[in-house]
Protein backbone atom coordinates (compact mmCIF):
# COMPACT_ATOMS: atom_id res chain seq x y z
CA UNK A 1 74.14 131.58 79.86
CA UNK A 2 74.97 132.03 83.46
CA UNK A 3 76.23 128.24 83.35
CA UNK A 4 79.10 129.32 80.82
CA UNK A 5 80.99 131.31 83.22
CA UNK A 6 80.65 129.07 86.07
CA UNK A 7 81.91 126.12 83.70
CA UNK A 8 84.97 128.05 82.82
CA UNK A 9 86.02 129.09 86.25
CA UNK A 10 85.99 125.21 86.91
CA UNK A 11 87.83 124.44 83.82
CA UNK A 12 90.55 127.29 84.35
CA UNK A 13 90.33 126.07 88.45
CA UNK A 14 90.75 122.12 87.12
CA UNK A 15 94.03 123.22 84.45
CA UNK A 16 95.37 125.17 87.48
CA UNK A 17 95.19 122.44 90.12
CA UNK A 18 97.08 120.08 87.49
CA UNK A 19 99.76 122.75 86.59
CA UNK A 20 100.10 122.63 90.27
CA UNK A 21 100.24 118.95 91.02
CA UNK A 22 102.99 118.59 88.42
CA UNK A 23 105.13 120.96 89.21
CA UNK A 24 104.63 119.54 92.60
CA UNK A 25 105.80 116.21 91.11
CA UNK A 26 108.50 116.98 88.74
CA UNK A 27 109.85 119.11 92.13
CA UNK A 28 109.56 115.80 94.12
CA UNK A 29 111.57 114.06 90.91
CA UNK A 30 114.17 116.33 90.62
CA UNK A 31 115.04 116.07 94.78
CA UNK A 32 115.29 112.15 94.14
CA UNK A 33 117.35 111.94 91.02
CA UNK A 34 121.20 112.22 91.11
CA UNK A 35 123.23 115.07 89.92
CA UNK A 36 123.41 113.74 86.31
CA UNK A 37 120.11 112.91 85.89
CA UNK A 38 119.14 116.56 87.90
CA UNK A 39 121.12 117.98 85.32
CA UNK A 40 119.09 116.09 82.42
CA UNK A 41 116.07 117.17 83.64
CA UNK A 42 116.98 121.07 83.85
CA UNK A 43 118.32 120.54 80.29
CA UNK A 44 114.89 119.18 79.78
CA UNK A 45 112.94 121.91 80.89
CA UNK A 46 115.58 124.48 79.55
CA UNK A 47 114.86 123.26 76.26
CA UNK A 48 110.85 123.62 76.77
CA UNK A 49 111.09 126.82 77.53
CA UNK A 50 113.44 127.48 74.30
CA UNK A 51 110.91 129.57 72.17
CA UNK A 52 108.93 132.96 73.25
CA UNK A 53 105.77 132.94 71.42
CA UNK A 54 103.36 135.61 70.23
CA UNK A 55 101.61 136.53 73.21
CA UNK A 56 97.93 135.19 73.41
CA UNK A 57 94.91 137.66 73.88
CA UNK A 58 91.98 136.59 77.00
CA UNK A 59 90.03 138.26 79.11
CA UNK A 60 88.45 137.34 82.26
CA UNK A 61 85.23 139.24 81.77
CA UNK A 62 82.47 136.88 80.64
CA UNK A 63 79.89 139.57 79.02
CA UNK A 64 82.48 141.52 77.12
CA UNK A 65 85.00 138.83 76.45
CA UNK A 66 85.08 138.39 73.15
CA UNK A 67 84.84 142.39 72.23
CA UNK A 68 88.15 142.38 74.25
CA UNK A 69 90.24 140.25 72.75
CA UNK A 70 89.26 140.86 69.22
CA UNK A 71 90.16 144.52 70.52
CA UNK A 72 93.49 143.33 72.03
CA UNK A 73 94.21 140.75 68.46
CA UNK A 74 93.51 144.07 66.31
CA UNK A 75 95.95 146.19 68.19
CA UNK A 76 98.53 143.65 68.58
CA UNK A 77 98.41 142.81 64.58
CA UNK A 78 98.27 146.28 63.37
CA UNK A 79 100.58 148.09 65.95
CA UNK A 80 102.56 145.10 67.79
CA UNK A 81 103.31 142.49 64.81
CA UNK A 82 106.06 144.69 63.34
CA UNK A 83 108.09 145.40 66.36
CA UNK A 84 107.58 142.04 68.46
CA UNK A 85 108.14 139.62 65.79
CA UNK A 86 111.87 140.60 64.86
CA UNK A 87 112.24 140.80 68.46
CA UNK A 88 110.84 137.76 69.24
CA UNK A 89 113.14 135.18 66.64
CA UNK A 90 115.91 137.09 67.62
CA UNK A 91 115.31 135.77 71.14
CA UNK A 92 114.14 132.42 69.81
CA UNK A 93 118.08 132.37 68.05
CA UNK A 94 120.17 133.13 70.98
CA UNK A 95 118.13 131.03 73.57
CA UNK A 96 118.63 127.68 70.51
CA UNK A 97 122.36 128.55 70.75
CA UNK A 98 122.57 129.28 74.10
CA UNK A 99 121.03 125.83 74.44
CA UNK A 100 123.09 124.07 72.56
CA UNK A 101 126.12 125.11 73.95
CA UNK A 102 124.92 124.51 77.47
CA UNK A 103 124.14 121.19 76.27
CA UNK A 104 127.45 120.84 74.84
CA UNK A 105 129.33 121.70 77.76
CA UNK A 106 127.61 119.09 80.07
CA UNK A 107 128.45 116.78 77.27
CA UNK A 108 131.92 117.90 77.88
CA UNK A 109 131.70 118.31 81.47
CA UNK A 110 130.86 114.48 81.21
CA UNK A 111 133.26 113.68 79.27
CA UNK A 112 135.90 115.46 81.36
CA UNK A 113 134.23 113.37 84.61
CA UNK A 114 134.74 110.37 82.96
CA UNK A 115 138.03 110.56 81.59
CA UNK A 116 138.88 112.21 85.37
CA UNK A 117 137.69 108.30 86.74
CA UNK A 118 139.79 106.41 84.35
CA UNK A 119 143.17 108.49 85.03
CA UNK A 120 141.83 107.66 89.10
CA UNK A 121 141.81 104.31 88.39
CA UNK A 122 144.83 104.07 86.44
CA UNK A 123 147.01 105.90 89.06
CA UNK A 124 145.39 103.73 91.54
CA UNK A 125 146.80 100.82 89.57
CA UNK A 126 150.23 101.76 88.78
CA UNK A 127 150.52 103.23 93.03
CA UNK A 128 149.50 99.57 93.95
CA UNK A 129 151.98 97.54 91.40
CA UNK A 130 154.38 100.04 92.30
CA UNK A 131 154.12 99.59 95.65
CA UNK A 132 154.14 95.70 95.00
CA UNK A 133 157.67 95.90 92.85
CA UNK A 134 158.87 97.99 95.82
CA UNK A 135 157.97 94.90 98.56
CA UNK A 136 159.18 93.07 96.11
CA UNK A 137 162.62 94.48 95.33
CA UNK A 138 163.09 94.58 99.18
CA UNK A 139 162.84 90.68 99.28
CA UNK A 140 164.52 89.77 96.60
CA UNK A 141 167.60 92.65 98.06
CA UNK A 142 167.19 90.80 101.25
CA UNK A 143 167.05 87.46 100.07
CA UNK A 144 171.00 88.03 97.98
């Protein structure tokens, strides 16, 4: 019995230190990656952290652990359900739209970059056969 709690304290101690390490390496990712993909990735973990759930009931006392959170489920079914739930989807809806549209407007940001590239180029173009018809009109007006 006194093995149980020492066993969990690792356990909790072991989930922690990974938590840690990746958000340690996903940090380390995002420095690395270029604004696009930086931008993917916060998408990415927008859209992981798109739903609230229904809070979960622990406790950290080993000998009156289990009283506690039947005591904490019972309270939050018969008092909390009602209130949190509505609550709760409602908050689920707006951060799915919300979502969306921020993923639709770096879709269009995108886009805009894009097109923004192809007018550069084309400009670039027409400056440099304009500039050739120009050296070229002044040796042909020289030439008469």
């Amino acid at each position: 019995m006194s093995d149980q709690p020492n066993s969990s304290e690792h356990r909790v101690g072991d989930v922690l230190q990974g938590l840690r390490a990746g958000v340690r390496q996903r940090r380390a990712e995002a420095a690395t990656l270029p604004e696009g993909e930086a931008t993917r990735g916060g998408l990415l973990a927008l859209k992981t952290h798109e739903y609230v759930r229904e809070p979960i009931a622990f406790s950290h006392r080993a000998s009156l652990g289990k009283v506690i959170v039947f005591a904490r489920k019972a309270f939050f079914h018969l008092f909390l359900k009602w209130f949190t739930r509505p609550v709760m989807e409602q908050q689920n809806a707006f951060n799915q739209t919300a979502c969306r549209l921020i993923q639709d407007l770096v879709e269009a940001h995108e886009r805009a970059a894009r097109e923004a590239r192809q007018l550069a180029a084309r400009v670039e173009e027409l400056e440099q056969r304009l500039a050739a018809q120009e050296r070229d009109g002044r040796t042909e007006g020289t030439g008469r």
